[in-house]
N, C-alpha and C. Protein backbone atom coordinates (compact mmCIF):
# COMPACT_ATOMS: atom_id res chain seq x y z
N UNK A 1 -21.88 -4.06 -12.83
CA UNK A 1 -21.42 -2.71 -12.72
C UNK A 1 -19.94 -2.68 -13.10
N UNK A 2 -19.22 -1.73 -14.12
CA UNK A 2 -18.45 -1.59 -14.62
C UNK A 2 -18.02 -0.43 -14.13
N UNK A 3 -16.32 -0.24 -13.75
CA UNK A 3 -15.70 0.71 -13.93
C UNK A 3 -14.18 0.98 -14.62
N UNK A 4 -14.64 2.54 -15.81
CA UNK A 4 -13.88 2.44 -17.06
C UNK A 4 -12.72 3.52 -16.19
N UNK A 5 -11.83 3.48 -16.16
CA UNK A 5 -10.26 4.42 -16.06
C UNK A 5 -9.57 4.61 -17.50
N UNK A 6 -9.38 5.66 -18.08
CA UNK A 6 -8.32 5.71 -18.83
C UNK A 6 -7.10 5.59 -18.21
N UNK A 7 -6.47 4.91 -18.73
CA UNK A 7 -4.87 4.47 -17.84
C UNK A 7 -4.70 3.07 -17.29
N UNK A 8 -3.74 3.16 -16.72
CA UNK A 8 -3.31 1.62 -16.09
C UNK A 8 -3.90 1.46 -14.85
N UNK A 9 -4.63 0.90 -14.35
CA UNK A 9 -4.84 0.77 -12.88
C UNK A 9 -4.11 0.42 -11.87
N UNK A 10 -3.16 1.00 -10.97
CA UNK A 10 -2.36 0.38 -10.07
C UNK A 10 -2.75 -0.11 -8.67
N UNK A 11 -3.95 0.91 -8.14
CA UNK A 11 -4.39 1.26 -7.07
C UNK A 11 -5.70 1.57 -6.49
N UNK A 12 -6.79 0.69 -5.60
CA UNK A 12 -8.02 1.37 -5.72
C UNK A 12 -8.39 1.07 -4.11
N UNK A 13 -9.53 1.80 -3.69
CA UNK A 13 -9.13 2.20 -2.06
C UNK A 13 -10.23 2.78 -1.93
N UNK A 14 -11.80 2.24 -0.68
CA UNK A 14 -12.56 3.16 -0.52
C UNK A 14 -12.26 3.75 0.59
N UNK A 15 -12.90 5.07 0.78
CA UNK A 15 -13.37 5.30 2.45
C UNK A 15 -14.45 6.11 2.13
N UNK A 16 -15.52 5.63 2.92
CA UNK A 16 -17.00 5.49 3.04
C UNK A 16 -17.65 5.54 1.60
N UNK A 17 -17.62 6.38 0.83
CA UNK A 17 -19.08 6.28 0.03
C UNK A 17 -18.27 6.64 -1.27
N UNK A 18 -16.96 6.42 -1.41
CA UNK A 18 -15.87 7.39 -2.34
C UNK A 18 -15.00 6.23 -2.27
N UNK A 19 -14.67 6.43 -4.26
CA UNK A 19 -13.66 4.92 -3.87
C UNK A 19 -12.88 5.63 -4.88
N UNK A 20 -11.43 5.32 -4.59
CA UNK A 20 -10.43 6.15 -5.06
C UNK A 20 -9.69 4.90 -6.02
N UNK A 21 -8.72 6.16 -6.96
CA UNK A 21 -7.88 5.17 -7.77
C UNK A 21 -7.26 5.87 -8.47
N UNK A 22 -5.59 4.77 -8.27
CA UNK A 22 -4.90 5.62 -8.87
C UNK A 22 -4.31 5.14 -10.35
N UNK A 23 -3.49 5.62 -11.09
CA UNK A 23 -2.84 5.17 -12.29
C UNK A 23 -1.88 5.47 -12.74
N UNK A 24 -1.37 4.66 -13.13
CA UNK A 24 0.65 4.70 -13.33
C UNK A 24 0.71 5.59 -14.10
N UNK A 25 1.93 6.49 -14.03
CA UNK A 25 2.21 7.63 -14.42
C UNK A 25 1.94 8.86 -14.47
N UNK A 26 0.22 9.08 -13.52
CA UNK A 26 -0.76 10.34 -13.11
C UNK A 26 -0.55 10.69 -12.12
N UNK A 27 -0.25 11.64 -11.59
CA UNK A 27 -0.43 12.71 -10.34
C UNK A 27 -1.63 12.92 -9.91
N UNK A 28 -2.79 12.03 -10.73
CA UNK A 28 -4.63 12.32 -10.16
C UNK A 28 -4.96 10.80 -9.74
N UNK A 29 -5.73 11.57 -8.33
CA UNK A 29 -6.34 10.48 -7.77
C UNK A 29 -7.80 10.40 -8.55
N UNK A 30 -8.15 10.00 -8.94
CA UNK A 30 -9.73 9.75 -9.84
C UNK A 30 -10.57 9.21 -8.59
N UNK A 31 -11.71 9.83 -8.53
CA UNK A 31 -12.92 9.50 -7.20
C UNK A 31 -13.91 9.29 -8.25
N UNK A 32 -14.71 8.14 -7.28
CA UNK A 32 -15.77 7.53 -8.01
C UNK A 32 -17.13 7.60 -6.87
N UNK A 33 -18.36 7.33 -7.03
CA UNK A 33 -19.18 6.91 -5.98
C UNK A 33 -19.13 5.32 -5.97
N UNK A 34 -19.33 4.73 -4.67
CA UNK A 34 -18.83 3.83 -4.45
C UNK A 34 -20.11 2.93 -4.66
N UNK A 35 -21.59 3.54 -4.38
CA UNK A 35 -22.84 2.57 -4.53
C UNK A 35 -22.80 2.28 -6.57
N UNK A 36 -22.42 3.70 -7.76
CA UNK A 36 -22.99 3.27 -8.91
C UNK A 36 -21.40 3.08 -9.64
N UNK A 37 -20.48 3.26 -9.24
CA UNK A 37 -19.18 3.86 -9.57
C UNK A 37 -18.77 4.97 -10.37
N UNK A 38 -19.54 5.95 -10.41
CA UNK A 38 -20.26 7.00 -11.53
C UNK A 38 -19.34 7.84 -11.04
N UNK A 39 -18.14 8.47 -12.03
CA UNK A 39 -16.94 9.12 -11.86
C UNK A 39 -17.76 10.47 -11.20
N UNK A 40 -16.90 11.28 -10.35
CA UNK A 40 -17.30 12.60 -9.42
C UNK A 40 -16.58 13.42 -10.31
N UNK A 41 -16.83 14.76 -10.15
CA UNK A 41 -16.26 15.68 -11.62
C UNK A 41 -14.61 16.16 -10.72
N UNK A 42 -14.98 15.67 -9.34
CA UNK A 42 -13.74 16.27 -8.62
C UNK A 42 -12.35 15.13 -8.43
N UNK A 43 -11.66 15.79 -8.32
CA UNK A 43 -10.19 14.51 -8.28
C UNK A 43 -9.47 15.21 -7.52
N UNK A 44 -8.16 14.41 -6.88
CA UNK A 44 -7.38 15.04 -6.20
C UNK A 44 -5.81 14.99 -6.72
N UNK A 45 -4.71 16.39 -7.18
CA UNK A 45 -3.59 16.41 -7.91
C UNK A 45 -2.91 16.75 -6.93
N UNK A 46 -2.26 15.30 -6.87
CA UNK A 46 -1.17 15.38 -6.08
C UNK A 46 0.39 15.81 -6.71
N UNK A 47 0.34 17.09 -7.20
CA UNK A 47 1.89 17.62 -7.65
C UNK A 47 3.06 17.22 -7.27
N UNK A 48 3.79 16.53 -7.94
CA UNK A 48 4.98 15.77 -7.15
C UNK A 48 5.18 14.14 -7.51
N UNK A 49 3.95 13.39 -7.90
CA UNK A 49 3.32 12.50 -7.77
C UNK A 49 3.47 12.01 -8.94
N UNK A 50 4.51 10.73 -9.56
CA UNK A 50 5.02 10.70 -10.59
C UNK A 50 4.42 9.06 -11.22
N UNK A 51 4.43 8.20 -10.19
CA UNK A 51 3.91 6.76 -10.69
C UNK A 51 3.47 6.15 -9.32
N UNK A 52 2.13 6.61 -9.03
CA UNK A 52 1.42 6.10 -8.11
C UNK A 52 1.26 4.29 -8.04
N UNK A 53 1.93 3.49 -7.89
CA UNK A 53 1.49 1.96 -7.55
C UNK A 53 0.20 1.35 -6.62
N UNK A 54 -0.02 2.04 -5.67
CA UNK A 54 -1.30 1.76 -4.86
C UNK A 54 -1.39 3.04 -3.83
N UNK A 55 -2.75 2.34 -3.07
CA UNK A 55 -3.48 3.35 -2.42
C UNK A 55 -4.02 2.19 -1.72
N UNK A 56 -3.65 2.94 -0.34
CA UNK A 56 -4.80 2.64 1.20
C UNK A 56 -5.28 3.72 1.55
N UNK A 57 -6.50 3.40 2.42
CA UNK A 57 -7.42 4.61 2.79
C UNK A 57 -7.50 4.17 4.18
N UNK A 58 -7.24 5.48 5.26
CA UNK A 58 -7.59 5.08 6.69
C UNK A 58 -8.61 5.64 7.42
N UNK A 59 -9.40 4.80 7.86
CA UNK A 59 -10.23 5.27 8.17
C UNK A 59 -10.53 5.99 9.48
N UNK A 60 -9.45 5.98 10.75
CA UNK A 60 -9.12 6.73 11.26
C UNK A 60 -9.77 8.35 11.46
N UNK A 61 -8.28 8.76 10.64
CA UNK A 61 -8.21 9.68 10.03
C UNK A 61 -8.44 10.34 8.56
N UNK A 62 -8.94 9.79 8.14
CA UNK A 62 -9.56 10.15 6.54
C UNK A 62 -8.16 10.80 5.74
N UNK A 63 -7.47 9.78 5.69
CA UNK A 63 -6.43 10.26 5.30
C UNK A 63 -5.96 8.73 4.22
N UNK A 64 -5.43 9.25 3.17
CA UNK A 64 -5.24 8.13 1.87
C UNK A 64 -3.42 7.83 1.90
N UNK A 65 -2.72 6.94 2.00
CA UNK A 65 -1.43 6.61 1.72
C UNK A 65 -1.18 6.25 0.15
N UNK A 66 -0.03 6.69 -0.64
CA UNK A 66 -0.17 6.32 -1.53
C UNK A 66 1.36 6.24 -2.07
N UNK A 67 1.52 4.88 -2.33
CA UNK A 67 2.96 4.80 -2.66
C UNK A 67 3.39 5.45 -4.40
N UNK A 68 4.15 5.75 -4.23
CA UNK A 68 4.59 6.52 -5.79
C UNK A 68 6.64 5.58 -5.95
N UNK A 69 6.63 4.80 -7.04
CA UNK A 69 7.87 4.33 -7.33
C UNK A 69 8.80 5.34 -8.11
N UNK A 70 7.75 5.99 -8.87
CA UNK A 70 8.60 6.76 -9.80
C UNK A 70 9.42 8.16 -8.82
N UNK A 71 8.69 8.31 -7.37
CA UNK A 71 9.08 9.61 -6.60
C UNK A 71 10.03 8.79 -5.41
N UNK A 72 9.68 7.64 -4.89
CA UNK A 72 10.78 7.48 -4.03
C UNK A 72 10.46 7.28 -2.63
N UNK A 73 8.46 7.44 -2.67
CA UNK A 73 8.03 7.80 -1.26
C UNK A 73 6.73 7.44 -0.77
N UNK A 74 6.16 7.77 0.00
CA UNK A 74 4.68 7.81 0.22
C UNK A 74 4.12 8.84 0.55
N UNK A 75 2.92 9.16 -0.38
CA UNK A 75 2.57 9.93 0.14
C UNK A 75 1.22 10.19 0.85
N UNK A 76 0.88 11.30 1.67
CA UNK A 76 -0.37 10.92 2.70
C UNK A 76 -1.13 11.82 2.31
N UNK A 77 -2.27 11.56 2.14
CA UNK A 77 -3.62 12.78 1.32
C UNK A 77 -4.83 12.55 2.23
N UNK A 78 -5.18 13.93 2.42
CA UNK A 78 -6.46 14.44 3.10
C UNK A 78 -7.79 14.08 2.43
N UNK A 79 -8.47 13.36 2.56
CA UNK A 79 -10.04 13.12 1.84
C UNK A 79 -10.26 14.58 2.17
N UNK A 80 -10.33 15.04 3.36
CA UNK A 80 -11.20 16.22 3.23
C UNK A 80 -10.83 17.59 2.64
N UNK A 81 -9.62 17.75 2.80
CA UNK A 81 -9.28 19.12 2.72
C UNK A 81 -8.45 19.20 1.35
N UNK A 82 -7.90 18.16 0.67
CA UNK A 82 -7.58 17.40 -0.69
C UNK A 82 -5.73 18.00 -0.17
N UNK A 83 -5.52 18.40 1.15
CA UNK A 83 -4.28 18.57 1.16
C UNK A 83 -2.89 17.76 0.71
N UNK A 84 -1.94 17.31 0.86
CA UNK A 84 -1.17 16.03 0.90
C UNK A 84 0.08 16.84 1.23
N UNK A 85 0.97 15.78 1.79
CA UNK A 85 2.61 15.61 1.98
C UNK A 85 3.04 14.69 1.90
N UNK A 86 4.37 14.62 1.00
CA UNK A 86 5.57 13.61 1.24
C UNK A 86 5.08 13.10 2.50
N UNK A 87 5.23 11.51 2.80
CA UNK A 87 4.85 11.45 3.89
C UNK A 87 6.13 10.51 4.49
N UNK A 88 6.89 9.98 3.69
CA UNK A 88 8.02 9.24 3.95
C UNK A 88 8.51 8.79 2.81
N UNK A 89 9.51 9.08 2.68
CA UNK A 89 10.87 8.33 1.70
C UNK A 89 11.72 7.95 2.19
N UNK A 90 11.66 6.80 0.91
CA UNK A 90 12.04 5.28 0.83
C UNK A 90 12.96 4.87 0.15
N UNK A 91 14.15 4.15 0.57
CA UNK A 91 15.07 4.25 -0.59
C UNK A 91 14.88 2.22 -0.83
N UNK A 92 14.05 1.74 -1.28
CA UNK A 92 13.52 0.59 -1.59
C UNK A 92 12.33 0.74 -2.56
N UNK A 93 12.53 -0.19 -3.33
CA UNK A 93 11.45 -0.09 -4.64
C UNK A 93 10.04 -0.66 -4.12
N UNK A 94 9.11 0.56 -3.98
CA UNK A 94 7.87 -0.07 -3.03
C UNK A 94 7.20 -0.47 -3.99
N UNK A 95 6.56 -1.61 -3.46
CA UNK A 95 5.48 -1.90 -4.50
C UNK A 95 3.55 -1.91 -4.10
N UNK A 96 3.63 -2.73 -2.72
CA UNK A 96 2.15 -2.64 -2.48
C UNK A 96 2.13 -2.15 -1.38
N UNK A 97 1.03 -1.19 -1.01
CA UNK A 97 0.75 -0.81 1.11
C UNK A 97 -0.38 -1.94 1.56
N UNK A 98 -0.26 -1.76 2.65
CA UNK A 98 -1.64 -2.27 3.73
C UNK A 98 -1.40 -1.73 4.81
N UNK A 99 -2.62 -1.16 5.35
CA UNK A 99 -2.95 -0.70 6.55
C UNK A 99 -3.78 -1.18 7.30
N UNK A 100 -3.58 -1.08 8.55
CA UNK A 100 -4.19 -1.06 10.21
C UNK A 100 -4.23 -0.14 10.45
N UNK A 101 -5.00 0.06 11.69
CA UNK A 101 -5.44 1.47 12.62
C UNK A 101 -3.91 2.11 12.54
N UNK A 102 -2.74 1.48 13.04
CA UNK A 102 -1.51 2.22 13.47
C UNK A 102 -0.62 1.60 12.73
N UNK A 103 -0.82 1.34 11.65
CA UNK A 103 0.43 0.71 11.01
C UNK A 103 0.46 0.11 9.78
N UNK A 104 2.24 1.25 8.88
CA UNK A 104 1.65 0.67 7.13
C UNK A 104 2.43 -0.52 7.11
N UNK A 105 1.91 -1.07 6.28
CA UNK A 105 3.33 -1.74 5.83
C UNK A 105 3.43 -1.86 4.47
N UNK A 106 5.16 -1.95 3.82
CA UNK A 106 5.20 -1.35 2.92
C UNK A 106 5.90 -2.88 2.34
N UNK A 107 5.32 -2.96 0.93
CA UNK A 107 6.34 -4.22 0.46
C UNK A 107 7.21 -4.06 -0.84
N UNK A 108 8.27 -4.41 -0.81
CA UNK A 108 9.19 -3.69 -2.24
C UNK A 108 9.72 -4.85 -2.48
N UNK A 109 10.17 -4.78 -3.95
CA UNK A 109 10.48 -6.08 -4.95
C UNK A 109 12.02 -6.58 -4.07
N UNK A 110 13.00 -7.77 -4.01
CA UNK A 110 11.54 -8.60 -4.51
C UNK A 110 10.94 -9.39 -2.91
N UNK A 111 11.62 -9.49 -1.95
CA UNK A 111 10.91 -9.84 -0.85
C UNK A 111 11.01 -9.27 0.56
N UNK A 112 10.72 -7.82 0.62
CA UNK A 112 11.10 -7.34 1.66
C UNK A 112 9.61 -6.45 2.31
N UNK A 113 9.52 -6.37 3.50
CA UNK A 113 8.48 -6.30 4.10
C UNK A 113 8.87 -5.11 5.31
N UNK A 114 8.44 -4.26 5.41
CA UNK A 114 8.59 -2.87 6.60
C UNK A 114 7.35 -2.42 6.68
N UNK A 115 7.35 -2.45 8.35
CA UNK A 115 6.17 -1.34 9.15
C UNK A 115 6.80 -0.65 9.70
N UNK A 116 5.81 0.31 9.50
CA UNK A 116 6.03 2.03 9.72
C UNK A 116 4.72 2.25 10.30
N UNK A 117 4.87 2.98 11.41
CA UNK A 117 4.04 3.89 12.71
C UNK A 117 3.32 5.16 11.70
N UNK A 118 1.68 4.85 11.49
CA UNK A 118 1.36 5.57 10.72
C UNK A 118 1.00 7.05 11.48
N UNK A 119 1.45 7.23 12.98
CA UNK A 119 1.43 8.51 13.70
C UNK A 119 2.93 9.15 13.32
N UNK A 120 4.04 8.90 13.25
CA UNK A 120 5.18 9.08 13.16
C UNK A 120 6.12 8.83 12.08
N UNK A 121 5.43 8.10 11.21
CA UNK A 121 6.52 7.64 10.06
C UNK A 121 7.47 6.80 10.28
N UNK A 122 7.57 6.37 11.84
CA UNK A 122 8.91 5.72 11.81
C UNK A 122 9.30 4.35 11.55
N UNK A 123 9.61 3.49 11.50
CA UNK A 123 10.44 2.68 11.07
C UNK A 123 9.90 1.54 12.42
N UNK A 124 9.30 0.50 12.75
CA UNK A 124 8.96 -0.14 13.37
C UNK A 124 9.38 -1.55 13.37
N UNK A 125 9.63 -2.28 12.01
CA UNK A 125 10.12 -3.23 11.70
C UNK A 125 10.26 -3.61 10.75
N UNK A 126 11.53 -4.64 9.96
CA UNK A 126 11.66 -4.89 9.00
C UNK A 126 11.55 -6.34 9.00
N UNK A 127 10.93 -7.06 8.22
CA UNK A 127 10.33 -8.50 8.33
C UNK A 127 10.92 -9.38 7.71
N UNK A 128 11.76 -10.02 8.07
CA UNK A 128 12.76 -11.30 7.69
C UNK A 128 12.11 -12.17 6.88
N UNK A 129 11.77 -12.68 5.87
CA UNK A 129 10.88 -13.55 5.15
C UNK A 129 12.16 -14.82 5.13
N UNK A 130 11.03 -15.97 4.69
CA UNK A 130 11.75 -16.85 4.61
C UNK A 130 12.87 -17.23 3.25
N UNK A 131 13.90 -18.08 2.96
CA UNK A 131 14.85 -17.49 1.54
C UNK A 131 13.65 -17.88 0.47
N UNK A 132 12.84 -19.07 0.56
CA UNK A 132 12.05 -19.12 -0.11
C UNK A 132 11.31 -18.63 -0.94
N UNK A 133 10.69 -17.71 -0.08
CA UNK A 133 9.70 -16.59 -0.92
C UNK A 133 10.50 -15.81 -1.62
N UNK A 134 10.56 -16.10 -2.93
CA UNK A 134 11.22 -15.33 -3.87
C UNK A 134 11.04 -14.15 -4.66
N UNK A 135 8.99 -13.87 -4.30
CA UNK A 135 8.59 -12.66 -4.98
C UNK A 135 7.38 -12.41 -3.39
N UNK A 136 7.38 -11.14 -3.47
CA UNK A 136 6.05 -11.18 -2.08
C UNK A 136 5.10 -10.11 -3.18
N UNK A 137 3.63 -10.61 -3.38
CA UNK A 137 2.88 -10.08 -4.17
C UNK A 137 2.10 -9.14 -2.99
N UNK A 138 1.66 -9.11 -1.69
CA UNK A 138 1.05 -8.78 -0.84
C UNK A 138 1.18 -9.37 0.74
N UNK A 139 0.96 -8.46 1.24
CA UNK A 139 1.07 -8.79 3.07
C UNK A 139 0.32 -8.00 3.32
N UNK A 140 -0.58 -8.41 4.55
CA UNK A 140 -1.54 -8.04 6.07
C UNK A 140 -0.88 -8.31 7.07
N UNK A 141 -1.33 -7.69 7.90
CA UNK A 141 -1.45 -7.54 9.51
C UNK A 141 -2.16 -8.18 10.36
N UNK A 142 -2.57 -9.29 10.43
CA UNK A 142 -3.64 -9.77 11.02
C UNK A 142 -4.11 -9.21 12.58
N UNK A 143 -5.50 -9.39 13.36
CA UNK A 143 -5.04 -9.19 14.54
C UNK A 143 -4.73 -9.74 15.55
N UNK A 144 -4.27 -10.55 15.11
CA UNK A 144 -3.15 -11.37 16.15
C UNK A 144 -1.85 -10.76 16.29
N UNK A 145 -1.15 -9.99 15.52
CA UNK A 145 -0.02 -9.51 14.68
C UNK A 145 0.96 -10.55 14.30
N UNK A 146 -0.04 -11.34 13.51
CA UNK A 146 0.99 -12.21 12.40
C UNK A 146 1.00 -11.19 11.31
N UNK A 147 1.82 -12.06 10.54
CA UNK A 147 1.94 -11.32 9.11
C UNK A 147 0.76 -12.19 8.19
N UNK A 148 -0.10 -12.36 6.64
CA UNK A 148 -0.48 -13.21 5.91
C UNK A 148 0.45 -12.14 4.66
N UNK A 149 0.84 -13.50 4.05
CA UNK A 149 1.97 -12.83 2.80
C UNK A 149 1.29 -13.71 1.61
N UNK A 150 0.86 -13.20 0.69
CA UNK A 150 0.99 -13.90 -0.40
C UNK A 150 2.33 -13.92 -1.60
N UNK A 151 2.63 -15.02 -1.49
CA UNK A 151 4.11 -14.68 -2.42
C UNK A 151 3.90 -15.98 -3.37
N UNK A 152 5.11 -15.48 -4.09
CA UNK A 152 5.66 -16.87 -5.05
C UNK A 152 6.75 -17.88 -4.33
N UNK A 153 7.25 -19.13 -4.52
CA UNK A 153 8.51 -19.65 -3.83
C UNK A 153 7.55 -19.88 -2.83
N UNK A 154 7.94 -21.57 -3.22
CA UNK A 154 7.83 -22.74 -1.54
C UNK A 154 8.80 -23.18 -1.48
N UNK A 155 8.90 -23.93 -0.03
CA UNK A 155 10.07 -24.78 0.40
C UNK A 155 9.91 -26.20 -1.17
N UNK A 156 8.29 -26.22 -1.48
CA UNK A 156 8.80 -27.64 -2.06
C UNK A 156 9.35 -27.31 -4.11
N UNK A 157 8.70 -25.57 -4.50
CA UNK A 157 9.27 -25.21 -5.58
C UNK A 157 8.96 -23.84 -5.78
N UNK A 158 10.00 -23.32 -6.52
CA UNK A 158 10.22 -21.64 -6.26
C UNK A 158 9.64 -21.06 -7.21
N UNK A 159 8.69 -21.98 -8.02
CA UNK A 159 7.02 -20.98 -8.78
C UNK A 159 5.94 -21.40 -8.64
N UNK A 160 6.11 -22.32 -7.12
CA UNK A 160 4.63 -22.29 -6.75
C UNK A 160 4.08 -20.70 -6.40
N UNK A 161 2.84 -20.54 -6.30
CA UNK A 161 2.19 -19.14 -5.49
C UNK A 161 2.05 -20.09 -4.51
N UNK A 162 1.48 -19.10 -2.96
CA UNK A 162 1.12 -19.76 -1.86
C UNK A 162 0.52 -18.68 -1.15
N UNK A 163 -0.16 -18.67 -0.12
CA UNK A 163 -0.45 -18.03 0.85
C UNK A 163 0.27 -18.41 2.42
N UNK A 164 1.21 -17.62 3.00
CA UNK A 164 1.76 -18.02 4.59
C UNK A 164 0.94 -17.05 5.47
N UNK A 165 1.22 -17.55 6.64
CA UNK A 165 0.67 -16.75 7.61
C UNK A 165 2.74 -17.18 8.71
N UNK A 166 3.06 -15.83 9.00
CA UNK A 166 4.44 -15.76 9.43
C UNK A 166 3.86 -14.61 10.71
N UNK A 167 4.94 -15.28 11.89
CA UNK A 167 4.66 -15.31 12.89
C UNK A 167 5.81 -13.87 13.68
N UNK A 168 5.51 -12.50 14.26
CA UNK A 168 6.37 -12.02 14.38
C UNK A 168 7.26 -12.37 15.26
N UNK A 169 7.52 -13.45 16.30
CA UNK A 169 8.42 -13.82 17.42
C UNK A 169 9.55 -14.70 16.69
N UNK A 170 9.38 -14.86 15.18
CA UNK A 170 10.22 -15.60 14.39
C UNK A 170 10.98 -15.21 13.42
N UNK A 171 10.12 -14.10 13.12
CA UNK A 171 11.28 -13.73 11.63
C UNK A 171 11.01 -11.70 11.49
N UNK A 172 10.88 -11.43 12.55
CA UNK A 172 11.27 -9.67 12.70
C UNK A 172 11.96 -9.19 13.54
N UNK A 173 12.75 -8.60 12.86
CA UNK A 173 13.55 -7.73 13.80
C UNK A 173 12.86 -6.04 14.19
N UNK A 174 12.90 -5.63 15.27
CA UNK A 174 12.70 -5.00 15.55
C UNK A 174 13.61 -3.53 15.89
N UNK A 175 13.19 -2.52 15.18
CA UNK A 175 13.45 -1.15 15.50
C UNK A 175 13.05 0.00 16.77
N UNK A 176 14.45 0.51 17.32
CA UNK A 176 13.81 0.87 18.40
C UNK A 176 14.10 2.90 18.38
């Protein structure tokens, strides 16, 4: 099973039976069905929405996060009602999200790591990485609340890739 996008793919994200995606330089979220991937005639235009990089979907609240570099922010979109808002701006070059029940986190070039309270927007912590990691390609939340980071840069050479698992009692500071 193949799925064709005109455009760049930055971003792709189900929640339940609908799998979303976005593409650099479009203001449209493109919806697919998620069992054949058979494009839906409906999409969602997020006006404002200049270079979408990724997309999380929460399942929560049926509500989609979607970082935009070219705008400065994130923004938060309604599956149901196709509403959206600015949902927080960022003055850091975001690059990938991940979400938990209560919490995004946001990662921007080249190794910096922030969670944000996905009830409030606020500012929860900013994640000290080690000097090592010289590029962070992705981070989770585990539920333990470690971090798992995939980055570039080891202690033993700074273009290995690696996978860490980083511990928050060690390298976050916390926002209050």
């Amino acid at each position: 099973m193949s799925l064709y996008v005109v455009g760049l793919v930055t971003g792709v994200t189900q929640l339940g039976d609908i799998v979303y995606v976005v593409c650099y330089g479009s203001p449209i979220i493109k919806m697919f069905t998620a069992d054949t991937l058979s494009p839906l005639s409906e999409s969602i235009h997020v006006k404002g929405m200049r270079s979408p990089c990724d997309i999380v979907a929460c399942r929560n609240d049926r509500e989609l996060y979607v970082a935009d570099r070219g705008g400065g922010c994130i923004w938060r979109v309604s599956v149901d009602d196709k509403s959206y808002v600015k949902w927080l701006t960022t003055t850091v070059d975001v690059r990938k999200l991940s979400l938990t029940s209560h919490h995004l986190l946001v990662t921007s070039y080249p190794r910096s790591v922030r969670q944000y309270s996905t009830t409030d927007s606020q500012q929860l912590r900013d994640v000290l990485l080690p000097e090592y990691m010289k590029y962070v390609n992705h981070i989770v939340e585990s539920l333990r609340q470690t971090f798992i980071v995939v980055h570039r840069g080891t202690s033993l050479c700074e273009e290995q890739c690696a996978v860490s698992e980083l511990f928050t009692f060690c390298c976050v500071f916390k926002y209050h």
